[in-house]
Protein backbone atom coordinates (compact mmCIF):
# COMPACT_ATOMS: atom_id res chain seq x y z
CA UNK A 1 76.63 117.45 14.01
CA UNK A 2 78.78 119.79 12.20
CA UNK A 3 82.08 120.71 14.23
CA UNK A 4 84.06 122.78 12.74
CA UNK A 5 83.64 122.24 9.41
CA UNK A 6 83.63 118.27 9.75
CA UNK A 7 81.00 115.81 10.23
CA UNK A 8 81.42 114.10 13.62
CA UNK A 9 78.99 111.90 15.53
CA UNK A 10 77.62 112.55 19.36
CA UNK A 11 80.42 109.79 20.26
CA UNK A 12 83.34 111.31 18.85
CA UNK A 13 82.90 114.48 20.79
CA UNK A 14 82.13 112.13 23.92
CA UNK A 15 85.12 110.28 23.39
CA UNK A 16 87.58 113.11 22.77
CA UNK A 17 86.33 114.93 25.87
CA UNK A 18 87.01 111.58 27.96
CA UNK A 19 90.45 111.58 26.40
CA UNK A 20 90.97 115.18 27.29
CA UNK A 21 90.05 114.32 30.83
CA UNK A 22 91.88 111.67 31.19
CA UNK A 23 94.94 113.54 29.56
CA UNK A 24 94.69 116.33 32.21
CA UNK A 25 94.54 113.35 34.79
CA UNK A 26 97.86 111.91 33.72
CA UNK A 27 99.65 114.96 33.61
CA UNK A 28 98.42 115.71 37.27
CA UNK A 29 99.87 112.17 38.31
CA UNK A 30 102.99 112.89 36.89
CA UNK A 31 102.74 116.16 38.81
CA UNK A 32 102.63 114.20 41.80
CA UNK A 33 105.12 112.01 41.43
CA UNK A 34 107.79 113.96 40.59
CA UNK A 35 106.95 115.86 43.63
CA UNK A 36 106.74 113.15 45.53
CA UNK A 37 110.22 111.64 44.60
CA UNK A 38 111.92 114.53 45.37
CA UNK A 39 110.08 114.80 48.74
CA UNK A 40 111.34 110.87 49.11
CA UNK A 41 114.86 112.47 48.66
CA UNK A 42 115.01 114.82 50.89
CA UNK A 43 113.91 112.25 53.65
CA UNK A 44 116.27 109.70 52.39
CA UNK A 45 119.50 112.67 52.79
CA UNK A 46 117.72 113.62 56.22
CA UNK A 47 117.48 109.85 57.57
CA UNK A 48 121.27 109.33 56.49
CA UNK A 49 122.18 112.67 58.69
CA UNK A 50 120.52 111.46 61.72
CA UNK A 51 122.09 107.97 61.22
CA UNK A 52 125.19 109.27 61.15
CA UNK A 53 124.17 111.97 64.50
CA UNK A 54 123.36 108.55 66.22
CA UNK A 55 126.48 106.71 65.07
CA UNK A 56 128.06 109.89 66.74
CA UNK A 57 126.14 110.21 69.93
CA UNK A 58 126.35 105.99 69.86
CA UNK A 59 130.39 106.28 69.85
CA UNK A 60 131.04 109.92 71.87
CA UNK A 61 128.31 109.25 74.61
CA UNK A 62 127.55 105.76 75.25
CA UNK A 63 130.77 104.13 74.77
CA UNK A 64 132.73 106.32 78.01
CA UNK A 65 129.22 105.45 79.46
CA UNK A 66 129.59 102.06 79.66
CA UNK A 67 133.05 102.50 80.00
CA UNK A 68 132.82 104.25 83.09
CA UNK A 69 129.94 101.47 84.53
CA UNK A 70 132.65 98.63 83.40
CA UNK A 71 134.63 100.59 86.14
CA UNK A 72 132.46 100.85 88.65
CA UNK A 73 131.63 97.27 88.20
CA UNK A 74 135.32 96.40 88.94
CA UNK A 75 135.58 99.44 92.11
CA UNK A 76 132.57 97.65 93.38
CA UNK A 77 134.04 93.48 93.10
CA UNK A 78 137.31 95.16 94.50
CA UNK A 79 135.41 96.60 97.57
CA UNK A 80 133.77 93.44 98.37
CA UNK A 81 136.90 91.65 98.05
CA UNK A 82 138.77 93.97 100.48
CA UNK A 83 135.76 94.17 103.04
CA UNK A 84 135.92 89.89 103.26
């Protein structure tokens, strides 16, 4: 088979087309990926931010919270006390 200009078997032509595909195939993958990992990042900065929203609701909400029930507890022990 004469392609163009130079003598190449059925095989060759097979075997560059399957390179080719496989070519086109790799570059897709690296498509991907770099897509991907930059998708990954944004989650990763987005997890950190609502860490640190929990670390502030954690602190600012929960801790006068439990504060204020450590109180109570002590109202409550005082009230028995003075009713016995």
């Amino acid at each position: 088979m004469n392609f163009w200009g130079y003598e190449v078997a059925t095989g060759d032509i097979l075997n560059l087309s399957l390179a080719l595909g496989f070519l086109a195939i790799a570059i897709a993958l690296v498509a991907v990926l770099i897509r991907l990992f930059r998708l990954l990042g944004n989650v990763n900065h987005i997890t950190e931010k609502a860490t640190e929203v929990v670390e502030l609701v954690n602190h600012y909400l929960w801790q006068p919270a439990r504060i204020a029930r450590q109180i109570m507890e002590k109202f409550r022990q005082y009230s028995k006390k003075k009713k016995s």
